[in-house]
C-alpha atoms as a PDB file:
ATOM      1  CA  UNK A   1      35.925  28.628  -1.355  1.00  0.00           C
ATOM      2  CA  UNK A   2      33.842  31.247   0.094  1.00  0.00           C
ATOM      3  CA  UNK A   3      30.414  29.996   1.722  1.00  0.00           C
ATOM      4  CA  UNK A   4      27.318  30.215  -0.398  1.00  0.00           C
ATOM      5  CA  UNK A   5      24.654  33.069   1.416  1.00  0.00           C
ATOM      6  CA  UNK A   6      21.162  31.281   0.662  1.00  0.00           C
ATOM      7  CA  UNK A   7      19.449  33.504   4.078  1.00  0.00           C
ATOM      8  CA  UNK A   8      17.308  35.262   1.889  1.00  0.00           C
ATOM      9  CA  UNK A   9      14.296  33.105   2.429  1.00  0.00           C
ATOM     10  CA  UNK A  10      13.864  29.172   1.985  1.00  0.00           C
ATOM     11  CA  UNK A  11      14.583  26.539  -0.586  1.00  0.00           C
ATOM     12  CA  UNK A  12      11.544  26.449  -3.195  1.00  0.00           C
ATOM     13  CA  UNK A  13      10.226  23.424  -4.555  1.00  0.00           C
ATOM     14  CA  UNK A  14       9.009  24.838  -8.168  1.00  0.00           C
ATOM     15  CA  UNK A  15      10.453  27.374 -10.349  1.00  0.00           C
ATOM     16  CA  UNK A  16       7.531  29.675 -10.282  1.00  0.00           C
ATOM     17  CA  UNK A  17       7.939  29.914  -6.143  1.00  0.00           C
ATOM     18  CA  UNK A  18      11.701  30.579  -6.629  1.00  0.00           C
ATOM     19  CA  UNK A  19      11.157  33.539  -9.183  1.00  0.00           C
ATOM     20  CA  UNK A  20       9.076  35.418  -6.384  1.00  0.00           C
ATOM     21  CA  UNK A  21      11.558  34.928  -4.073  1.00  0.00           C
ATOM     22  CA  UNK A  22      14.109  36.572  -6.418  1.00  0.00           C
ATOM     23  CA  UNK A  23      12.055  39.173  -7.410  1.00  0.00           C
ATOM     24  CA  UNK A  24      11.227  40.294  -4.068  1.00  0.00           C
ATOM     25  CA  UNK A  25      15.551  39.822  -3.099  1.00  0.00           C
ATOM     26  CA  UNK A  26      16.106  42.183  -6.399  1.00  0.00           C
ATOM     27  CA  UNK A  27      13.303  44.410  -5.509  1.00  0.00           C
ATOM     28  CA  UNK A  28      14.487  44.991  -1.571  1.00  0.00           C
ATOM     29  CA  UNK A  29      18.206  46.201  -3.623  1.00  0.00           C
ATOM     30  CA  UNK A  30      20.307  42.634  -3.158  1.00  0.00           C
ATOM     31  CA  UNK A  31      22.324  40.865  -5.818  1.00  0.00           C
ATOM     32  CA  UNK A  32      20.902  37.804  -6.430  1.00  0.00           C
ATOM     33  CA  UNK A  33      20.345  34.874  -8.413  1.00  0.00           C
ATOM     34  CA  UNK A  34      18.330  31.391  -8.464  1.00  0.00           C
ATOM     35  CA  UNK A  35      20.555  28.344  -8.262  1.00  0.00           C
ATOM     36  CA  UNK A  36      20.262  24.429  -7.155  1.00  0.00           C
ATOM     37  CA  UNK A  37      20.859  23.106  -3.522  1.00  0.00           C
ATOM     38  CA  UNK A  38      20.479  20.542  -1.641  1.00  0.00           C
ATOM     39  CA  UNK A  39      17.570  20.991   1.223  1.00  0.00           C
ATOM     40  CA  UNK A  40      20.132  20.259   3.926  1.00  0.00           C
ATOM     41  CA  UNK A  41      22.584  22.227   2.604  1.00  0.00           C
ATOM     42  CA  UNK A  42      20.728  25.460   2.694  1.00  0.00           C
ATOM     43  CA  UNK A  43      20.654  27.781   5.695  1.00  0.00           C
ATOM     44  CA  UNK A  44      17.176  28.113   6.240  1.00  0.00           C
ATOM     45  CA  UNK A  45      16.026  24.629   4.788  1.00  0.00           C
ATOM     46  CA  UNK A  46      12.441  23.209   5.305  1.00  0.00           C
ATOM     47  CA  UNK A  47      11.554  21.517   8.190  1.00  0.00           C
ATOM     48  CA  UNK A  48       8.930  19.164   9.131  1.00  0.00           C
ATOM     49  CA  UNK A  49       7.252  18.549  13.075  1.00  0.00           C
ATOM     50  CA  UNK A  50       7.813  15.127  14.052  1.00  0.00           C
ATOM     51  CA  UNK A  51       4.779  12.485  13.340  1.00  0.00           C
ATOM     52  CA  UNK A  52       6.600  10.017  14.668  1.00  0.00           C
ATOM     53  CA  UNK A  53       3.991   7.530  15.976  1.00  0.00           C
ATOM     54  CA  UNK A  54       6.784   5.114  18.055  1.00  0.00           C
ATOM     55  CA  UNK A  55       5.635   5.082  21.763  1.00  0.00           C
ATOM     56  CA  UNK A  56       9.563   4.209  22.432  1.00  0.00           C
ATOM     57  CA  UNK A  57      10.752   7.881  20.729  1.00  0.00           C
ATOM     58  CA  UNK A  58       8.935  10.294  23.430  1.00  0.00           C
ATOM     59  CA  UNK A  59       8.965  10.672  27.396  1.00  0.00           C
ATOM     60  CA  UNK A  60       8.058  12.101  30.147  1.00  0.00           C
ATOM     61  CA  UNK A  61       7.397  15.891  30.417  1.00  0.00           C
ATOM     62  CA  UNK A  62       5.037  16.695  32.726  1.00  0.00           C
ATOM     63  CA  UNK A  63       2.000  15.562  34.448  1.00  0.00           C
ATOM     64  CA  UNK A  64      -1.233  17.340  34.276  1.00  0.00           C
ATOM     65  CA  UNK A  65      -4.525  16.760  36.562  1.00  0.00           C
ATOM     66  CA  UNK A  66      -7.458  16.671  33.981  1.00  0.00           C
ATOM     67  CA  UNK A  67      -9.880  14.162  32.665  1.00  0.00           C
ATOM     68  CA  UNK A  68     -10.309  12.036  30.073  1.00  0.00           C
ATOM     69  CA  UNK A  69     -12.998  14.082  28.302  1.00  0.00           C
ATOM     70  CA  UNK A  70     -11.195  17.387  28.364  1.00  0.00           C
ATOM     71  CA  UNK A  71      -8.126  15.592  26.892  1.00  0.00           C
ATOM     72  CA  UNK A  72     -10.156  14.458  23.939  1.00  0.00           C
ATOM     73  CA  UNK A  73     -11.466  17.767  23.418  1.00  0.00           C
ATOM     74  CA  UNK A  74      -8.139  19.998  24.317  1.00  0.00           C
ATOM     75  CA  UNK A  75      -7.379  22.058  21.021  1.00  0.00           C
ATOM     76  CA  UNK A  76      -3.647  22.722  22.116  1.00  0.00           C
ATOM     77  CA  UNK A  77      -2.516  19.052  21.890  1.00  0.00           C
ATOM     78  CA  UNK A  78      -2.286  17.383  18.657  1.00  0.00           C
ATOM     79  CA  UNK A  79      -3.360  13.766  17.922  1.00  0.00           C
ATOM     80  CA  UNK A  80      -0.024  11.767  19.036  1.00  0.00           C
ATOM     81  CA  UNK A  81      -0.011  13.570  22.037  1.00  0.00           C
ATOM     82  CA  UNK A  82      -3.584  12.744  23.003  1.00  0.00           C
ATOM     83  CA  UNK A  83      -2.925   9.442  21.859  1.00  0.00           C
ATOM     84  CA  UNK A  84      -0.344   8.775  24.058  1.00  0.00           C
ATOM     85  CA  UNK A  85      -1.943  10.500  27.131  1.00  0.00           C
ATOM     86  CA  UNK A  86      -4.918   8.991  26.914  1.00  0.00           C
ATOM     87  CA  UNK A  87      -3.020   4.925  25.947  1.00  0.00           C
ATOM     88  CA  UNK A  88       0.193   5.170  27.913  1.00  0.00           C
ATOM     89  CA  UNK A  89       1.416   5.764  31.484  1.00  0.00           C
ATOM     90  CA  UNK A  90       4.777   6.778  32.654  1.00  0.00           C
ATOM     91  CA  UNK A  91       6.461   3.465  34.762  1.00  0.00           C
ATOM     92  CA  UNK A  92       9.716   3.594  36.390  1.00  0.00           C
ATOM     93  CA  UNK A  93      11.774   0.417  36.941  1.00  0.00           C
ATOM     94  CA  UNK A  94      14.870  -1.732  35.963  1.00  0.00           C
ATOM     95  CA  UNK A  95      16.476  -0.590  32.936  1.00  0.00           C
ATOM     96  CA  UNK A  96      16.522  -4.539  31.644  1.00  0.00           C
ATOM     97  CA  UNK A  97      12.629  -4.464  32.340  1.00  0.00           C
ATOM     98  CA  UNK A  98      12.394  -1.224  30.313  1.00  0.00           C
ATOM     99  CA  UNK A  99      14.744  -2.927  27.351  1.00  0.00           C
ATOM    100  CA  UNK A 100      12.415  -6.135  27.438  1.00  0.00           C
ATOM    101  CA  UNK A 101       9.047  -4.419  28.130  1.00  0.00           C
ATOM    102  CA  UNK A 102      10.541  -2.051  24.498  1.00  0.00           C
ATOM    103  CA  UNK A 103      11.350  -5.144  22.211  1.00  0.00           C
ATOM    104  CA  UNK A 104       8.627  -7.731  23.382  1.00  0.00           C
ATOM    105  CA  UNK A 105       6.085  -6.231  25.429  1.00  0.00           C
ATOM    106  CA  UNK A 106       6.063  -8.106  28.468  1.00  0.00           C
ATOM    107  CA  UNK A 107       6.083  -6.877  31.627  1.00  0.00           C
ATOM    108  CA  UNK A 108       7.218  -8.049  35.090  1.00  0.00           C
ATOM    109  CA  UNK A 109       6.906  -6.476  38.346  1.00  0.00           C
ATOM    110  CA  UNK A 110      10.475  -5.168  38.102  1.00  0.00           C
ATOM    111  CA  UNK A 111       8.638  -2.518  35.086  1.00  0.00           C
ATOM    112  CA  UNK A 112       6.640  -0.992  38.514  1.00  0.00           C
ATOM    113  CA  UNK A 113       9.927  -0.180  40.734  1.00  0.00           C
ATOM    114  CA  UNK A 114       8.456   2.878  41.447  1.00  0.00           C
ATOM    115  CA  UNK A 115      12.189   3.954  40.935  1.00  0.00           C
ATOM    116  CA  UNK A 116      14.673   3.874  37.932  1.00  0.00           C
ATOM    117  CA  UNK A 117      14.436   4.409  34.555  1.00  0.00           C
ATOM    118  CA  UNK A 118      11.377   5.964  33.535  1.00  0.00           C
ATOM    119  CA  UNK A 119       9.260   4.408  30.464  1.00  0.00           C
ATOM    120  CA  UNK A 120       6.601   4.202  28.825  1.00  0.00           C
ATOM    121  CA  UNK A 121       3.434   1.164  29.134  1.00  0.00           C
ATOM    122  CA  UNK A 122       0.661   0.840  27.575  1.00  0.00           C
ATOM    123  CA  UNK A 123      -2.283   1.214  29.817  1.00  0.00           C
ATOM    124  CA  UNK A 124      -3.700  -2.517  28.376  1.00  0.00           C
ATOM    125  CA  UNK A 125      -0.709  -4.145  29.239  1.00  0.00           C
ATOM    126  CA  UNK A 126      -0.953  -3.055  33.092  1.00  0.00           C
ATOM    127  CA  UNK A 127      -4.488  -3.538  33.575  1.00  0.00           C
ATOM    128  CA  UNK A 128      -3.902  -6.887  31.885  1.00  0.00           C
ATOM    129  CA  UNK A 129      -0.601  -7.816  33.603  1.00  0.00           C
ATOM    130  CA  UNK A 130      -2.097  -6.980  37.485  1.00  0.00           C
ATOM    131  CA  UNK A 131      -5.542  -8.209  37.170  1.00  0.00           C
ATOM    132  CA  UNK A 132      -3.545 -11.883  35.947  1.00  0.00           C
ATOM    133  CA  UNK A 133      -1.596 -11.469  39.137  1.00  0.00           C
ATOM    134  CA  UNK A 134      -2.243 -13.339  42.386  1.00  0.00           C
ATOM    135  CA  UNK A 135      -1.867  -9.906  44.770  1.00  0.00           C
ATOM    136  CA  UNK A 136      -5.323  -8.378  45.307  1.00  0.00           C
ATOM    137  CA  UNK A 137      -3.505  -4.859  45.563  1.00  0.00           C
ATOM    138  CA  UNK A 138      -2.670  -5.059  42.033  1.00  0.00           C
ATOM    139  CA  UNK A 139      -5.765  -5.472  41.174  1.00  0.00           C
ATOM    140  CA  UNK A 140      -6.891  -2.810  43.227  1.00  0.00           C
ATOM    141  CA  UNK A 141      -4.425  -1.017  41.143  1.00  0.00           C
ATOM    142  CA  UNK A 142      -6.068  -1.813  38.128  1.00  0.00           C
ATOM    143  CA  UNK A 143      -9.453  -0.707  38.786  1.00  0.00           C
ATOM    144  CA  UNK A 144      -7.921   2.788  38.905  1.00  0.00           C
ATOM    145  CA  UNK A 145      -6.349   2.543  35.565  1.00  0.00           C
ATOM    146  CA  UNK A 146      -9.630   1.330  34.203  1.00  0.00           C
ATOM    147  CA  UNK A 147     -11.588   4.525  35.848  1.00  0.00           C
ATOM    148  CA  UNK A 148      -9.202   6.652  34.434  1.00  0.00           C
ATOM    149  CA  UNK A 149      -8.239   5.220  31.243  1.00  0.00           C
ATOM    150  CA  UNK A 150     -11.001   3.295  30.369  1.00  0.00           C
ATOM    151  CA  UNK A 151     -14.530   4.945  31.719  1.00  0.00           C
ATOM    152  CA  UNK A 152     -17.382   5.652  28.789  1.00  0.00           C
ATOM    153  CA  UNK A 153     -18.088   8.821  30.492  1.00  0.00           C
ATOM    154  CA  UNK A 154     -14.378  10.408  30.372  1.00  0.00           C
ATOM    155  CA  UNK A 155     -14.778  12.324  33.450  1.00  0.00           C
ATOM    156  CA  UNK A 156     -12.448  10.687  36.519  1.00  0.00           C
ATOM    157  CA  UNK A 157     -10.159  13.118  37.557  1.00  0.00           C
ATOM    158  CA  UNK A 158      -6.368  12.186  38.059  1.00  0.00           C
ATOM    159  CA  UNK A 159      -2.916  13.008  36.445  1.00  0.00           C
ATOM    160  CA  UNK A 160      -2.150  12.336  33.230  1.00  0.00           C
ATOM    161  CA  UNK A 161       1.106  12.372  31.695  1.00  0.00           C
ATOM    162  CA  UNK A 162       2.057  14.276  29.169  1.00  0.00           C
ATOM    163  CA  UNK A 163       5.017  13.447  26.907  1.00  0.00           C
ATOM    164  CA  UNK A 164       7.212  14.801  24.376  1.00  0.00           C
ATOM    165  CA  UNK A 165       9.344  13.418  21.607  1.00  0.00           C
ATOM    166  CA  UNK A 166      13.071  12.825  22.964  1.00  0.00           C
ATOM    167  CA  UNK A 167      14.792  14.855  20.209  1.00  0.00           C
ATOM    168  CA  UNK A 168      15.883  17.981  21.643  1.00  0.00           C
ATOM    169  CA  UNK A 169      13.922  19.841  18.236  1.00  0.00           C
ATOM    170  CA  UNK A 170      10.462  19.004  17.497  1.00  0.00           C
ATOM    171  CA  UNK A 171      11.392  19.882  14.049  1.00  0.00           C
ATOM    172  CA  UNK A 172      13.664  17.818  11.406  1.00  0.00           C
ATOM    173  CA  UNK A 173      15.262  18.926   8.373  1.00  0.00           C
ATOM    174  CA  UNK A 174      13.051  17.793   5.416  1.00  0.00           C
ATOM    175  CA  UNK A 175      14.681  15.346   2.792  1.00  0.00           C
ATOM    176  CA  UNK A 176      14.486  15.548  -0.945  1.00  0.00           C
ATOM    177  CA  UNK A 177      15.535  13.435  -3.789  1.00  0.00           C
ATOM    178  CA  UNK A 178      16.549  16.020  -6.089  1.00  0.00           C
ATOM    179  CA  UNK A 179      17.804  19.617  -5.177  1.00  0.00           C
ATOM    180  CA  UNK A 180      15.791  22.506  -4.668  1.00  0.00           C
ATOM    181  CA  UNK A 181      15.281  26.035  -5.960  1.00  0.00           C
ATOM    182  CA  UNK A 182      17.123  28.925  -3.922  1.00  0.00           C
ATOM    183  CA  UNK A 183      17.783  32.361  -3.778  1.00  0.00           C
ATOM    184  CA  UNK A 184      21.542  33.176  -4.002  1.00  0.00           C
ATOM    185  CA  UNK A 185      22.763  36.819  -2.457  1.00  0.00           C
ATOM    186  CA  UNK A 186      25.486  37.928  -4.493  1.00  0.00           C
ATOM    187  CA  UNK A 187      28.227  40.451  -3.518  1.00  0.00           C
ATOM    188  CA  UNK A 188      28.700  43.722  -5.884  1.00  0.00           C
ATOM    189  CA  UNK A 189      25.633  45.769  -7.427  1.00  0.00           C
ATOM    190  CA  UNK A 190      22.523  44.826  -7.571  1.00  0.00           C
ATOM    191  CA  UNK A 191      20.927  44.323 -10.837  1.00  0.00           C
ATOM    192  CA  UNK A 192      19.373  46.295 -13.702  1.00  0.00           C
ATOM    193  CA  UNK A 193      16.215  47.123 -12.958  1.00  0.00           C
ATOM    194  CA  UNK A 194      15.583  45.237 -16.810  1.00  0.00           C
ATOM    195  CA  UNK A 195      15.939  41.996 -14.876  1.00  0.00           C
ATOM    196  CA  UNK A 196      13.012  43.198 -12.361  1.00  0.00           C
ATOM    197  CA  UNK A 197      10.849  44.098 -15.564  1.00  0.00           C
ATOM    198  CA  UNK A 198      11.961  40.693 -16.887  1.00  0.00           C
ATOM    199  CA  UNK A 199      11.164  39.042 -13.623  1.00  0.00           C
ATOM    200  CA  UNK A 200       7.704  41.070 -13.761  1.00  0.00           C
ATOM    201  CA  UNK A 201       6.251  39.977 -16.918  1.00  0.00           C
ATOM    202  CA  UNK A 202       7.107  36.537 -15.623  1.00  0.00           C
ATOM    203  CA  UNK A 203       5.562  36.268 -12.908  1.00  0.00           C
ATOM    204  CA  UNK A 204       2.301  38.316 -13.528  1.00  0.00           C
ATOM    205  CA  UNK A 205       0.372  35.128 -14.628  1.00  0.00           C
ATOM    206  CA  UNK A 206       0.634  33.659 -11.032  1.00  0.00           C
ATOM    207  CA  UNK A 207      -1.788  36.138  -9.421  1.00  0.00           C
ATOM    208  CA  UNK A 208      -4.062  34.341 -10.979  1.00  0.00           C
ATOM    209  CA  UNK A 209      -3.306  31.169  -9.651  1.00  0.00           C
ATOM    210  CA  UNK A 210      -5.593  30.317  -6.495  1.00  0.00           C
ATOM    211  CA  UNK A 211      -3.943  30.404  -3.229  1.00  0.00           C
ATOM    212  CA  UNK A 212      -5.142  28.217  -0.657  1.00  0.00           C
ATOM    213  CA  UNK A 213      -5.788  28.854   3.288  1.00  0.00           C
ATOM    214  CA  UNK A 214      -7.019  26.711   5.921  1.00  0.00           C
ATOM    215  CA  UNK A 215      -8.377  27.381   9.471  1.00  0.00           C
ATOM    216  CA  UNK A 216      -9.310  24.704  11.482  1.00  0.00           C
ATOM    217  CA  UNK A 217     -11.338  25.120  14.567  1.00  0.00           C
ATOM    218  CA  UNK A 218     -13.640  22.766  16.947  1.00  0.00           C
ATOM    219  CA  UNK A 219     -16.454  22.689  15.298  1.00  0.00           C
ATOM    220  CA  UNK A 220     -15.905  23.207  11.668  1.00  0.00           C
ATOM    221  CA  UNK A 221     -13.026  23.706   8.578  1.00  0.00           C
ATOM    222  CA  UNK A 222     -12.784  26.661   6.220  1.00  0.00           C
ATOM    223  CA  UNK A 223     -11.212  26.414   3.140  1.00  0.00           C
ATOM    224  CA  UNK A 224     -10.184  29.461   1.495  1.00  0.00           C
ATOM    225  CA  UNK A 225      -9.546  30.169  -2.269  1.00  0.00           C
ATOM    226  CA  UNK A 226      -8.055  33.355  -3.081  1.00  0.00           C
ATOM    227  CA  UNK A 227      -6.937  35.471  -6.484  1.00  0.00           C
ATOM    228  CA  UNK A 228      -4.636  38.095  -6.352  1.00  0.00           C
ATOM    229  CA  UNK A 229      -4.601  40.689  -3.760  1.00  0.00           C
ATOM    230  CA  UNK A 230      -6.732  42.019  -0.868  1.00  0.00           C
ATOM    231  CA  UNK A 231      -9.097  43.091  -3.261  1.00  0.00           C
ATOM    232  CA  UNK A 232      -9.107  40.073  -5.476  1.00  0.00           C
ATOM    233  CA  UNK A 233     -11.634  37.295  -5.538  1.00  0.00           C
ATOM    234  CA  UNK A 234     -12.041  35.345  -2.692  1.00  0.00           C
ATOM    235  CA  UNK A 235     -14.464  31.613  -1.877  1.00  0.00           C
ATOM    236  CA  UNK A 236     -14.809  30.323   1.217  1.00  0.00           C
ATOM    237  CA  UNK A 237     -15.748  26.551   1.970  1.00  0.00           C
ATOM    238  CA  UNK A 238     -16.661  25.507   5.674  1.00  0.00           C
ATOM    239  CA  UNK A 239     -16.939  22.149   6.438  1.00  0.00           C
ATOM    240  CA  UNK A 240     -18.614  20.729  10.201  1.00  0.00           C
ATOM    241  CA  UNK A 241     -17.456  18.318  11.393  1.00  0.00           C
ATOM    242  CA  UNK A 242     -20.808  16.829  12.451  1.00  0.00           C
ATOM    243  CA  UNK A 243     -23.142  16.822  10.339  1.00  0.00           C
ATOM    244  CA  UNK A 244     -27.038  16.891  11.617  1.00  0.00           C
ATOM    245  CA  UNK A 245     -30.471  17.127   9.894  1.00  0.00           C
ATOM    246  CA  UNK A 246     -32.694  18.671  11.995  1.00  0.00           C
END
């Protein structure tokens, strides 16, 4: 059984998405047709970025000497990351400590090795953890974590770490209940250039369904409606994110 070719573009959701897609295959001079797949099963199938919000799925990547503040602020990282910069420091230590420390969240001072396997703690857990211990030096120890962690202000300089999710991908293959709409590219002639006119009539109603675009930036959203081409209508919406009367 030869191997279905579905590299024309990726698997569409609705019917009116999918007849684009095959016009624009017909109109480039392929062979093509719609058909039914399987997200998974197609060769350029849609993919989501991890939101996976388990501390235990990421680790380690680099460290990074900053501040609290400019972490907050920093437009390149997105929320889990500062999240778990800004909540979680790398520990290295037994790798029964790590096991426990992952299923029950309690530490002991075979979690601060120094050497080992390398996890993840939540910064409340050590702050809470040496400041109940009887050695002043951990205590010591946890003064720092609460100038760097903790501090109103944000603006005690040290390394932070920086971690990534342990999947070699930060994408994953995006699962669907039922199949999905996709262009198949046939071998042989293309066809008649009825179908395109066919194809054409049929899909001239969507230019005048709004498209929707969004930029995000620091201070403020815009929302963009737009109808049909470059010269078609076009309403922008931008939305602070503070709002002040002055």
């Amino acid at each position: 059984m030869s191997k279905i070719n579905t590299n024309w573009s990726t698997p569409k959701t609705n019917i009116f998405s999918a007849l684009l897609s095959l016009k624009a295959a017909l109109t480039s001079g392929y062979n093509a047709r719609l058909i039914k797949m399987r997200n998974e099963d197609c060769q350029y199938p849609i993919k989501n970025k991890h939101a996976d919000d388990d501390f235990r799925n990421y680790c380690f990547h680099y460290g990074s000497f900053n501040t609290r503040k400019k972490i907050i602020n920093s437009t390149s990282m997105s929320d889990i990351e500062k999240y778990l910069t800004l909540n979680y420091s790398t520990c290295y230590g037994t790798k029964e400590a790590m096991e426990v420390y992952y299923e029950t969240r309690k530490l002991t001072l075979d979690n601060f090795k120094g050497m080992g396997c390398s996890h993840l703690v939540k910064v409340d857990d050590i702050i809470k953890f040496f400041k109940t211990n009887p050695d002043q030096t951990l205590h010591q120890r946890a003064d720092i974590y609460i100038k760097k962690y903790i501090d109103p202000e944000g603006n005690y300089q040290g390394f932070f770490n920086i971690y990534r999710h342990k999947s070699d991908s930060p994408w994953s293959i995006k699962k669907f209940k039922r199949k999905l709409w996709v262009v198949e590219i046939l071998k042989g002639k293309p066809k008649t250039p009825v179908m395109i006119k066919i194809l054409n009539a049929i899909a001239y109603p969507l230019k005048f369904i709004p498209k929707k675009d969004t930029l995000k930036m620091d201070s403020y959203t815009t929302h963009t409606f737009s109808i049909g081409s470059i010269n078609g209508l076009k309403f922008e919406i931008q939305i602070p994110k503070k709002f002040s009367f002055k």
